[in-house]
N, C-alpha and C. Protein backbone atom coordinates (compact mmCIF):
# COMPACT_ATOMS: atom_id res chain seq x y z
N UNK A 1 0.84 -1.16 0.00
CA UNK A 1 0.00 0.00 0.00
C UNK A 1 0.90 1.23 0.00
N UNK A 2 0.41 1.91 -0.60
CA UNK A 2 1.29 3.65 -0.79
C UNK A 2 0.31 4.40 -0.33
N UNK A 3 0.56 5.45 0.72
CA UNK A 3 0.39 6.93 0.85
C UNK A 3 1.12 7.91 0.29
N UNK A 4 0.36 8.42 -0.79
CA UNK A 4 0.93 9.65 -2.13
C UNK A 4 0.69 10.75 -1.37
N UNK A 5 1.27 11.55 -0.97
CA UNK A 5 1.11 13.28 -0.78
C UNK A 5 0.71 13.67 -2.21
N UNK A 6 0.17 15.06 -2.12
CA UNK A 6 0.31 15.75 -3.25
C UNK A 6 0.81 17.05 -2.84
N UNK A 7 1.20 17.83 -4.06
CA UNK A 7 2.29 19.21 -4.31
C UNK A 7 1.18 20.16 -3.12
N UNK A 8 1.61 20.63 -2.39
CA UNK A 8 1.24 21.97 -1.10
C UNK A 8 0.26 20.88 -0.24
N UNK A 9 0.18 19.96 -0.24
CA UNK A 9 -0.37 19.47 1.19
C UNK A 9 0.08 19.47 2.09
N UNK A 10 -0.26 19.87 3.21
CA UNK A 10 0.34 19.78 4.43
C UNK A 10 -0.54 19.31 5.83
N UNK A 11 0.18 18.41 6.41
CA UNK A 11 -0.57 17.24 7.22
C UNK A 11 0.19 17.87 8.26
N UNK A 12 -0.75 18.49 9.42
CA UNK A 12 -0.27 19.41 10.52
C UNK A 12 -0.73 18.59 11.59
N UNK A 13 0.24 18.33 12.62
CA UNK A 13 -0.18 17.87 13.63
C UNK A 13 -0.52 18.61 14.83
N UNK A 14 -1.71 18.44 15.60
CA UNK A 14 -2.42 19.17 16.47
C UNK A 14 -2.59 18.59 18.29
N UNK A 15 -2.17 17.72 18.38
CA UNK A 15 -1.79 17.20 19.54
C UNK A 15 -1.08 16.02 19.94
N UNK A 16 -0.55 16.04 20.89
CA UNK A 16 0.24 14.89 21.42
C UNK A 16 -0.02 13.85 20.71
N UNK A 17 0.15 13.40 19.78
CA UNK A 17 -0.68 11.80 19.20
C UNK A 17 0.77 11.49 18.27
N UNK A 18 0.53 10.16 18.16
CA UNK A 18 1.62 10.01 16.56
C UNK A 18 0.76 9.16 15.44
N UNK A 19 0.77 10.35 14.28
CA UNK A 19 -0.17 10.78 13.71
C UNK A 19 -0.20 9.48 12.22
N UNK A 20 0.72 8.65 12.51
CA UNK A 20 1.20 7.76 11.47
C UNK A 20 1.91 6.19 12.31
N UNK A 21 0.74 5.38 12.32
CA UNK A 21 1.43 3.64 13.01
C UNK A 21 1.43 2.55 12.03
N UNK A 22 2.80 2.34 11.07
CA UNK A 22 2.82 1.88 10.41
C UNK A 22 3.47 0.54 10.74
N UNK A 23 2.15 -0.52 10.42
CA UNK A 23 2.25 -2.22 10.86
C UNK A 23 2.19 -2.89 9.19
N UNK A 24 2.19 -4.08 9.69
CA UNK A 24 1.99 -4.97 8.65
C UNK A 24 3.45 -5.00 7.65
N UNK A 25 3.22 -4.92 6.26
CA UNK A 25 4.11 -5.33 5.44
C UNK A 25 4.00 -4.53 4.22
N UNK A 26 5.13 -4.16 3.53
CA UNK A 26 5.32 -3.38 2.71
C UNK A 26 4.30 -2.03 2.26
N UNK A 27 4.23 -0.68 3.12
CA UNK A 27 3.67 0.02 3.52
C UNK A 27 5.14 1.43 2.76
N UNK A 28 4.01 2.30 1.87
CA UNK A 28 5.05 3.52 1.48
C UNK A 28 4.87 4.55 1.98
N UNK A 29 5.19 5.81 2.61
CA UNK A 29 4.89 6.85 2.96
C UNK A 29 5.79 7.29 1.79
N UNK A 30 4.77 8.30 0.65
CA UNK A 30 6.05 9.02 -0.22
C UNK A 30 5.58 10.72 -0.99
N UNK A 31 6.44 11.43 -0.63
CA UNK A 31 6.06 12.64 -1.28
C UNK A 31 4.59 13.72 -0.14
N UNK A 32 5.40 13.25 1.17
CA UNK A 32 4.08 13.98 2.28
C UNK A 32 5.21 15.25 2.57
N UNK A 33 4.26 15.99 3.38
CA UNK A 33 4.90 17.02 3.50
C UNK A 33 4.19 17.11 5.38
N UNK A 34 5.05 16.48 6.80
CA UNK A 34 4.20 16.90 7.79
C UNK A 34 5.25 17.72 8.82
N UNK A 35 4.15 18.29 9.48
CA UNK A 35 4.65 19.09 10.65
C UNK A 35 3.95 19.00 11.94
N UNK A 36 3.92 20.44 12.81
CA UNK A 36 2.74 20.62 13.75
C UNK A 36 2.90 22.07 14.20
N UNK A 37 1.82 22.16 14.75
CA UNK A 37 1.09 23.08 15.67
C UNK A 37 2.04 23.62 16.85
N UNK A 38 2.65 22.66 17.42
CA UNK A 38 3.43 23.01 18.67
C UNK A 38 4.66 21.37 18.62
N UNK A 39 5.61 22.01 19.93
CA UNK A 39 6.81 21.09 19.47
C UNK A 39 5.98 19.62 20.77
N UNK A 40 5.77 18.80 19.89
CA UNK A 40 5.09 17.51 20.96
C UNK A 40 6.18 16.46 21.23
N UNK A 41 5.82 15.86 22.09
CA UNK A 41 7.20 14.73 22.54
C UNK A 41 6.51 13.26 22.31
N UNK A 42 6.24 13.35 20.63
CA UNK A 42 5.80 11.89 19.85
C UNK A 42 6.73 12.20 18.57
N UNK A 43 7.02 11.15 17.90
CA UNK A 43 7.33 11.09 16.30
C UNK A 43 5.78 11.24 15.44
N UNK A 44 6.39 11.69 14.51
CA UNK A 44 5.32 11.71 13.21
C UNK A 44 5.15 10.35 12.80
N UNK A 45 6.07 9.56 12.45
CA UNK A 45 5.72 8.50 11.97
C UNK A 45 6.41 7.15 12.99
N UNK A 46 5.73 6.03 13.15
CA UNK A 46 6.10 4.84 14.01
C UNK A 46 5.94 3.50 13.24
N UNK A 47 6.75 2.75 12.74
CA UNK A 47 7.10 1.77 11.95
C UNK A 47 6.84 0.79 13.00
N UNK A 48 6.34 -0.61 12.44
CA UNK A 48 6.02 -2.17 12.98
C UNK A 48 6.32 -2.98 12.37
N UNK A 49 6.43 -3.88 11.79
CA UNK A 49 6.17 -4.51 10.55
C UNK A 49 7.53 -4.88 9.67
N UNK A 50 7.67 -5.12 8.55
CA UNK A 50 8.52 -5.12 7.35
C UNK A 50 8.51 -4.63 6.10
N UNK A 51 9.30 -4.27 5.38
CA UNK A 51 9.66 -4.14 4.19
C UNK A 51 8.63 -2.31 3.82
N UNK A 52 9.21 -1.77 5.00
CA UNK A 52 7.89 -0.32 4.57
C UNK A 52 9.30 0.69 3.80
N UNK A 53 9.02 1.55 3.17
CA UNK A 53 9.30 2.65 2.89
C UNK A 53 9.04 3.87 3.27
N UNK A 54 9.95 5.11 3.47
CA UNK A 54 9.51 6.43 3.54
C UNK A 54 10.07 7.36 2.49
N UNK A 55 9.84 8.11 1.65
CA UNK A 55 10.58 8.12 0.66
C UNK A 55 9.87 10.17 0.36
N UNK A 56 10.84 10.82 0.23
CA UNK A 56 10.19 11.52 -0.62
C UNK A 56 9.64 12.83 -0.19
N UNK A 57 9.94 12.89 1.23
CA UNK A 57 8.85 13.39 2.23
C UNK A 57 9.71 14.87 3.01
N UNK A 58 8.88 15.86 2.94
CA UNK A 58 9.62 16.63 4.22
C UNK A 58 9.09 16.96 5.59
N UNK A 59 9.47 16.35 6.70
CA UNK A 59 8.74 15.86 7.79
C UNK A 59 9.67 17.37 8.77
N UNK A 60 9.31 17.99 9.24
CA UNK A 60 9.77 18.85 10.21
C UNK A 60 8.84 19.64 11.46
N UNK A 61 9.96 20.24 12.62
CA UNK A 61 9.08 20.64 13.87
C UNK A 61 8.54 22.43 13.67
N UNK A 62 8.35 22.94 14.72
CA UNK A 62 8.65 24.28 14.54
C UNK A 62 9.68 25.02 15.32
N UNK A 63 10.06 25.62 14.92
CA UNK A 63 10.98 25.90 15.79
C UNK A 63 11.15 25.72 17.33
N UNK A 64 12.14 25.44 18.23
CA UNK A 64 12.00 25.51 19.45
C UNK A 64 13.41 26.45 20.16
N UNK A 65 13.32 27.30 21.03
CA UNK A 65 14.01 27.86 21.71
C UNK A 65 15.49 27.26 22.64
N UNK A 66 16.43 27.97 22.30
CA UNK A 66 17.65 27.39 23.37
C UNK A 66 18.60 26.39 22.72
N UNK A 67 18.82 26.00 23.09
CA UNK A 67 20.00 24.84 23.05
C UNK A 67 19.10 23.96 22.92
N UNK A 68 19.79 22.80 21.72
CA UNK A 68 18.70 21.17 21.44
C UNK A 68 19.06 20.52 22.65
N UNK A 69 19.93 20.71 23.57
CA UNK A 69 19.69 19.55 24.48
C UNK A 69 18.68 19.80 25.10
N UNK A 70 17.84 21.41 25.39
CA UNK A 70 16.79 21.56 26.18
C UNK A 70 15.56 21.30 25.28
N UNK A 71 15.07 20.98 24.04
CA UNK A 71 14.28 20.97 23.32
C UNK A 71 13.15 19.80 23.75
N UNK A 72 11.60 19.96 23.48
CA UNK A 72 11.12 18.67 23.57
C UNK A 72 11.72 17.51 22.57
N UNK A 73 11.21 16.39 22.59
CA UNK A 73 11.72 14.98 21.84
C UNK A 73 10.81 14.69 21.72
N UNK A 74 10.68 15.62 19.99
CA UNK A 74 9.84 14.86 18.71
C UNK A 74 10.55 14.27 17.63
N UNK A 75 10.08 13.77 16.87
CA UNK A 75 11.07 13.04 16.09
C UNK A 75 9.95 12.46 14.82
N UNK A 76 11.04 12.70 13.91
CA UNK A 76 10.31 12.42 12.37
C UNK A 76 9.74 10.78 12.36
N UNK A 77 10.92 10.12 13.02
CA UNK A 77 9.59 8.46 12.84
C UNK A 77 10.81 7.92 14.12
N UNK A 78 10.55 6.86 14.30
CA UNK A 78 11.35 5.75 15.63
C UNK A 78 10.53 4.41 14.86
N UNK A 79 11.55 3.51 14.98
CA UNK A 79 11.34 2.03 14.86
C UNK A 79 10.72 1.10 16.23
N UNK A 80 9.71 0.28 16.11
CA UNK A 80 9.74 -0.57 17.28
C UNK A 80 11.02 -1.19 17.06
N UNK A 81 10.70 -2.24 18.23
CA UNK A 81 11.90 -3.46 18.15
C UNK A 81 11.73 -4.43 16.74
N UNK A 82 12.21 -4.78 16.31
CA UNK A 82 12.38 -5.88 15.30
C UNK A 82 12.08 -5.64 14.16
N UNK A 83 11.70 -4.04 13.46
CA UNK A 83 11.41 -3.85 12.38
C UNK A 83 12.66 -4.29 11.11
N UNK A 84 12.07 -4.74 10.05
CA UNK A 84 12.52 -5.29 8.91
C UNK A 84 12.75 -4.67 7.43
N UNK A 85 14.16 -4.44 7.24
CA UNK A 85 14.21 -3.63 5.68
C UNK A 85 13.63 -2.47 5.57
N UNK A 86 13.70 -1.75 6.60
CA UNK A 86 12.66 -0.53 6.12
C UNK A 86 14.14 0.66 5.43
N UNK A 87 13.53 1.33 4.22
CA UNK A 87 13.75 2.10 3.78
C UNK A 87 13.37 3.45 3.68
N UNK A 88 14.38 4.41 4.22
CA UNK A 88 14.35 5.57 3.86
C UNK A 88 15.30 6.48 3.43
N UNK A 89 14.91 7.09 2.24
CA UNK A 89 15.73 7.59 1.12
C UNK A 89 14.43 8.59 0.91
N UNK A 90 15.57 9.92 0.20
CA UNK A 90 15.25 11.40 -0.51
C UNK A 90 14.32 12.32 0.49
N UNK A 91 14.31 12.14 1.79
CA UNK A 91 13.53 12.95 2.56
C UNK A 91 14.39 14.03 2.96
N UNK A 92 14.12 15.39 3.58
CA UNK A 92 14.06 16.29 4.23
C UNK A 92 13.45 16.41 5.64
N UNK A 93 14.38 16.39 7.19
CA UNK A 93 14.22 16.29 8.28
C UNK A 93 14.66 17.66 8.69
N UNK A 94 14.40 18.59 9.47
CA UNK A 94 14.32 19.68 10.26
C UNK A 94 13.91 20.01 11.14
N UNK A 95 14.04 20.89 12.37
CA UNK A 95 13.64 21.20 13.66
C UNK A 95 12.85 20.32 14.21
N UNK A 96 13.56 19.34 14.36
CA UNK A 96 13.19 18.48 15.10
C UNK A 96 14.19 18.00 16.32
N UNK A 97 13.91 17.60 17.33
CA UNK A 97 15.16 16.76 18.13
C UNK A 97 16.12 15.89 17.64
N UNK A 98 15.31 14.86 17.08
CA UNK A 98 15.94 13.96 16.15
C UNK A 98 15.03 13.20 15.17
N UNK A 99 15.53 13.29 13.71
CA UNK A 99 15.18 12.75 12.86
C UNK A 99 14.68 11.39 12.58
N UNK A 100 15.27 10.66 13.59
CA UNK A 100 14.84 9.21 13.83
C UNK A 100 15.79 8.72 14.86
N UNK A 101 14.53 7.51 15.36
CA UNK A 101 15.44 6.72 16.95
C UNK A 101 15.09 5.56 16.47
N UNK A 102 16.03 4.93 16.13
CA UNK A 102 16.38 3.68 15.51
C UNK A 102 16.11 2.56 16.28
N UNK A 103 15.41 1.73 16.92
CA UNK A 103 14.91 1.12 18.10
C UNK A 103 16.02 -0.38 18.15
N UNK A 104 16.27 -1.66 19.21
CA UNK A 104 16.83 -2.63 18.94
C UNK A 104 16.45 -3.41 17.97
N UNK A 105 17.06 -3.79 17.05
CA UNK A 105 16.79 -5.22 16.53
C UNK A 105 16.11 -4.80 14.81
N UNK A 106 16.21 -3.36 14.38
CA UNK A 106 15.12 -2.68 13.70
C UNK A 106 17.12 -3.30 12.56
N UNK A 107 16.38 -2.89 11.29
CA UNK A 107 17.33 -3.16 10.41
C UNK A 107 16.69 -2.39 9.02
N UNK A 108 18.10 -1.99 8.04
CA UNK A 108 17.28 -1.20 6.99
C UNK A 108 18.48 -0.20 6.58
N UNK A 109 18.15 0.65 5.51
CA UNK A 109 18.89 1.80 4.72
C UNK A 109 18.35 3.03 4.97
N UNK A 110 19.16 4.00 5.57
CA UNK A 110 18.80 5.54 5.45
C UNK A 110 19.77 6.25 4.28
N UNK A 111 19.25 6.42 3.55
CA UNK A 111 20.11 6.66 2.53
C UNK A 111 19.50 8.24 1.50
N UNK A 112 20.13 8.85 1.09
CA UNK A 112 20.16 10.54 0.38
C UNK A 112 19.07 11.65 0.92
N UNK A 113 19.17 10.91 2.64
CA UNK A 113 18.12 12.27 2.93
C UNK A 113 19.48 13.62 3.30
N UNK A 114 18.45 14.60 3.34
CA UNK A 114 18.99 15.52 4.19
C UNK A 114 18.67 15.97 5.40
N UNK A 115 19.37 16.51 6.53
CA UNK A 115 19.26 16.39 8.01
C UNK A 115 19.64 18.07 8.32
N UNK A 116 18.81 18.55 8.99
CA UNK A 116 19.70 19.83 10.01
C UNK A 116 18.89 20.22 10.70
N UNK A 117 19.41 21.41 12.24
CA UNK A 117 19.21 21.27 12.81
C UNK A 117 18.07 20.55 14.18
N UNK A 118 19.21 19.16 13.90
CA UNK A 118 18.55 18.47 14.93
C UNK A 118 19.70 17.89 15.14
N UNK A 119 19.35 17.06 16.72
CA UNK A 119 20.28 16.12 16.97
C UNK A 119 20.83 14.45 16.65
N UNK A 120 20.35 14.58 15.41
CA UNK A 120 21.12 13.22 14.59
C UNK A 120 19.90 12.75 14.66
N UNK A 121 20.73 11.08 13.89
CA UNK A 121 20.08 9.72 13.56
C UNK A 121 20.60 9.47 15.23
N UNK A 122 19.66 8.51 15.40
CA UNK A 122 20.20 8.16 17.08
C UNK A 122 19.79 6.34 16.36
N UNK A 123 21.13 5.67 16.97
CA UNK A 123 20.96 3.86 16.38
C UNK A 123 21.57 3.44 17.86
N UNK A 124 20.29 3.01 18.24
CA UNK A 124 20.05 2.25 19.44
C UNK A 124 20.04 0.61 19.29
N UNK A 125 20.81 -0.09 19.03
CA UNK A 125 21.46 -1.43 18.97
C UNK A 125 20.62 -2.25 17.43
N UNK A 126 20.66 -1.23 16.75
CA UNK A 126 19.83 -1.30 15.18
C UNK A 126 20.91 -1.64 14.43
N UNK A 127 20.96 -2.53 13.11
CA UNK A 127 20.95 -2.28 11.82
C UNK A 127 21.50 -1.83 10.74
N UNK A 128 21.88 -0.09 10.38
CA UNK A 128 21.27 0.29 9.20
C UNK A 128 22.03 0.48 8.59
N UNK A 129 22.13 0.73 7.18
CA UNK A 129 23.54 1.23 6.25
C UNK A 129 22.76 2.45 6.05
N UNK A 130 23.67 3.33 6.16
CA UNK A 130 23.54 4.64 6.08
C UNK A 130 24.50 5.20 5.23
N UNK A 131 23.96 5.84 4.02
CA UNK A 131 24.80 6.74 2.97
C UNK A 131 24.30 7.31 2.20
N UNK A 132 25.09 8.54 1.84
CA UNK A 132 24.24 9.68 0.79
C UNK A 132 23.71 10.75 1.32
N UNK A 133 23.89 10.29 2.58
CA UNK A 133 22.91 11.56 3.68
C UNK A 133 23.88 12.59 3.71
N UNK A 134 23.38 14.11 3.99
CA UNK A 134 23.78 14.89 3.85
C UNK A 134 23.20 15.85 4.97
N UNK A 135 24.25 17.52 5.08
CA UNK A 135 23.35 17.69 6.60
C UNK A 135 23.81 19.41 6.27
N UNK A 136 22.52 20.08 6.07
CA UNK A 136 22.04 21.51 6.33
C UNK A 136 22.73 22.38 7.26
N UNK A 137 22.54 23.70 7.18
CA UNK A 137 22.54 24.20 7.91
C UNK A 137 21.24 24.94 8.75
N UNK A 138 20.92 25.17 10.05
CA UNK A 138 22.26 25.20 10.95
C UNK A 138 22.44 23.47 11.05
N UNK A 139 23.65 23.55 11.74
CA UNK A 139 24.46 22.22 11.96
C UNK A 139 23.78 21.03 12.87
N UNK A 140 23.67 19.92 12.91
CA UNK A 140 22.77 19.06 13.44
C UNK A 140 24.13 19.41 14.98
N UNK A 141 23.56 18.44 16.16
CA UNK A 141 24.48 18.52 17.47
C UNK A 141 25.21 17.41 17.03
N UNK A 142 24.81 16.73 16.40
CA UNK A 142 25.68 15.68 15.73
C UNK A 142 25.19 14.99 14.51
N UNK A 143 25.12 14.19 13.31
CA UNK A 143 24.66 13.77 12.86
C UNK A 143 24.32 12.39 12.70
N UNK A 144 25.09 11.61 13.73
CA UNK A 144 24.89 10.26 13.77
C UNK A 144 25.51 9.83 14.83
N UNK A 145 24.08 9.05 15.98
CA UNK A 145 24.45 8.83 17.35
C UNK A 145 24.82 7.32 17.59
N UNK A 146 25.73 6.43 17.49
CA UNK A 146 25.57 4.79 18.22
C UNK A 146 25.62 5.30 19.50
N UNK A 147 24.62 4.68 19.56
CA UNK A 147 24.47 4.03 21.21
C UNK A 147 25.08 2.89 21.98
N UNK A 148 25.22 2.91 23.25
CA UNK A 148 25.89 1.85 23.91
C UNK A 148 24.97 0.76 23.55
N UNK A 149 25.81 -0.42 23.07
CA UNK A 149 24.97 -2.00 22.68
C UNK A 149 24.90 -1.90 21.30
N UNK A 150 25.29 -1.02 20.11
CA UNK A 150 25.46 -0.97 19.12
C UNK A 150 26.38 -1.68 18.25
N UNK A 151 26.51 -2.41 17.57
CA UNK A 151 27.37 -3.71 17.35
C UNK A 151 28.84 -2.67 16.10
N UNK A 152 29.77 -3.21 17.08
CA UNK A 152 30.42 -2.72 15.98
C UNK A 152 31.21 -3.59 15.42
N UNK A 153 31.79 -3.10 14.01
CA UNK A 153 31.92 -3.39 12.67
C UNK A 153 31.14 -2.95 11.71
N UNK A 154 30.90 -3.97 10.56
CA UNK A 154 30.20 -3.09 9.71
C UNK A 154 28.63 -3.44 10.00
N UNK A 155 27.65 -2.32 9.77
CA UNK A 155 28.15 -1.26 8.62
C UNK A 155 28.67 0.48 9.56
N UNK A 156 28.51 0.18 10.62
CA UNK A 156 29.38 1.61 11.16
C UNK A 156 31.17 1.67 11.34
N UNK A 157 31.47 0.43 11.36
CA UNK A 157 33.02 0.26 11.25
C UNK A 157 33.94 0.27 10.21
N UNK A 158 35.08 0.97 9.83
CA UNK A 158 35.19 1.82 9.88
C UNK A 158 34.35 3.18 10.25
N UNK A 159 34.91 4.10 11.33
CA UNK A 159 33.87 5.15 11.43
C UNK A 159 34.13 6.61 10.41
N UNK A 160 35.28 6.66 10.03
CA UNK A 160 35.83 7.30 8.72
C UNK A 160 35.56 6.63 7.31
N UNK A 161 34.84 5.75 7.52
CA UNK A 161 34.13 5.54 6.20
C UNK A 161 32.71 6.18 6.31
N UNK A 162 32.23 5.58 7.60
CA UNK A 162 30.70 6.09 7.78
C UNK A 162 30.44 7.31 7.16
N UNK A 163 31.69 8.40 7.85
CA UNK A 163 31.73 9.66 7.89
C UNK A 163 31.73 10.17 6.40
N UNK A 164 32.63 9.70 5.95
CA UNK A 164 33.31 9.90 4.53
C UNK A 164 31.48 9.72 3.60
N UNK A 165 31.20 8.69 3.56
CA UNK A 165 29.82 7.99 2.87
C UNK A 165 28.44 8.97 3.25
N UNK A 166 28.91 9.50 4.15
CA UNK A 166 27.63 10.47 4.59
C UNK A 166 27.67 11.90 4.63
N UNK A 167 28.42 12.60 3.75
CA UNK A 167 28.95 13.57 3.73
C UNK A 167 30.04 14.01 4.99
N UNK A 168 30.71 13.68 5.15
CA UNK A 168 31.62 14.33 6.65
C UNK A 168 30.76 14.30 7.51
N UNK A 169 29.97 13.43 8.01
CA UNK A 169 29.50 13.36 8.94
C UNK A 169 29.84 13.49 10.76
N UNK A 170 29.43 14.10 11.43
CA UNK A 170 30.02 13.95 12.70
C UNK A 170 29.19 12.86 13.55
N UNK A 171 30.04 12.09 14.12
CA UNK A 171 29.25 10.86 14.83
C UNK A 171 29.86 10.90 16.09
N UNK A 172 28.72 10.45 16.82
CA UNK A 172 28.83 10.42 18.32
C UNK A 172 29.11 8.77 18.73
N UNK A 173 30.25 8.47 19.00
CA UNK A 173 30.41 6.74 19.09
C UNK A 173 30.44 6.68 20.64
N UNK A 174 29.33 5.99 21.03
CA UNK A 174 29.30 6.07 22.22
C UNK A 174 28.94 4.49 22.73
N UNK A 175 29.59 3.65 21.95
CA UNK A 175 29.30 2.00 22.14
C UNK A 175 30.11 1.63 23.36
């Protein structure tokens, strides 16, 4: 199944909710354009399932005040545990906390989005090959977080490849 945006739609979110629970199996989000109302501490989109796509999309917050470490934690999508192959490629992420929280056991490609100000991809003992990504200004706090329990080797090992593959990326290795 595909969800098509069309050209000036805009899917505004209006309260605490997460406005997108994507289960089952091969599921597209492509060419949306969402935001919100105020900065909420849910993701826009929440993956279950396998083989989904996000593709296409520019998902961002509204602005929030101060330093991102004081910001609420919203976030463009988060994986449950065990999600499968999910793909995301050609999106646009902004003012947000973080662009995605990569959950355990989740696996998949983030590949030619662009990222800024926020505080990274956060990969919480996930998965993913990541490349092509690229990162705006202002400057993310980092652009790519491992977390402690994050397996290393590949595909984050070398971390000067990671970097190199993702535009100069700055990564937070915190395994």
């Amino acid at each position: 199944m595909t969800l098509q945006g069309y050209p000036s739609t805009l899917i505004e979110l209006q309260a605490a909710v997460i406005p997108f629970l994507v289960t089952g199996s091969g599921v597209t989000l492509d060419g949306l354009t969402i935001t919100s109302n105020n900065p909420y501490a849910v993701e826009f989109i929440q993956f279950a399932g396998t083989d989904h796509k996000l593709s296409n999309n520019v998902i961002f917050g509204p602005p929030q005040a101060g330093p991102s470490t004081d910001w609420v934690v919203n976030r463009g999508f988060l994986t449950q545990s065990n999600v499968v192959d999910l793909i995301v490629q050609n999106n646009i992420f902004y003012f947000l906390r973080q662009p995605a929280y990569l959950n355990p056991n989740s696996t998949g490609h983030i590949i030619y989005n662009v990222v800024y100000n926020t505080r990274g991809f956060v990969i919480d003992r996930a998965i993913f090959v990541l490349s092509g990504n690229s990162w705006g200004s202002p400057e993310n706090a980092v652009d790519i977080a491992l977390l402690v329990g994050t397996i290393t080797g590949p595909p984050y090992d070398p971390l000067t490849d990671l970097a190199a593959n993702n535009s100069d990326a700055s990564i937070s290795d915190q395994r």
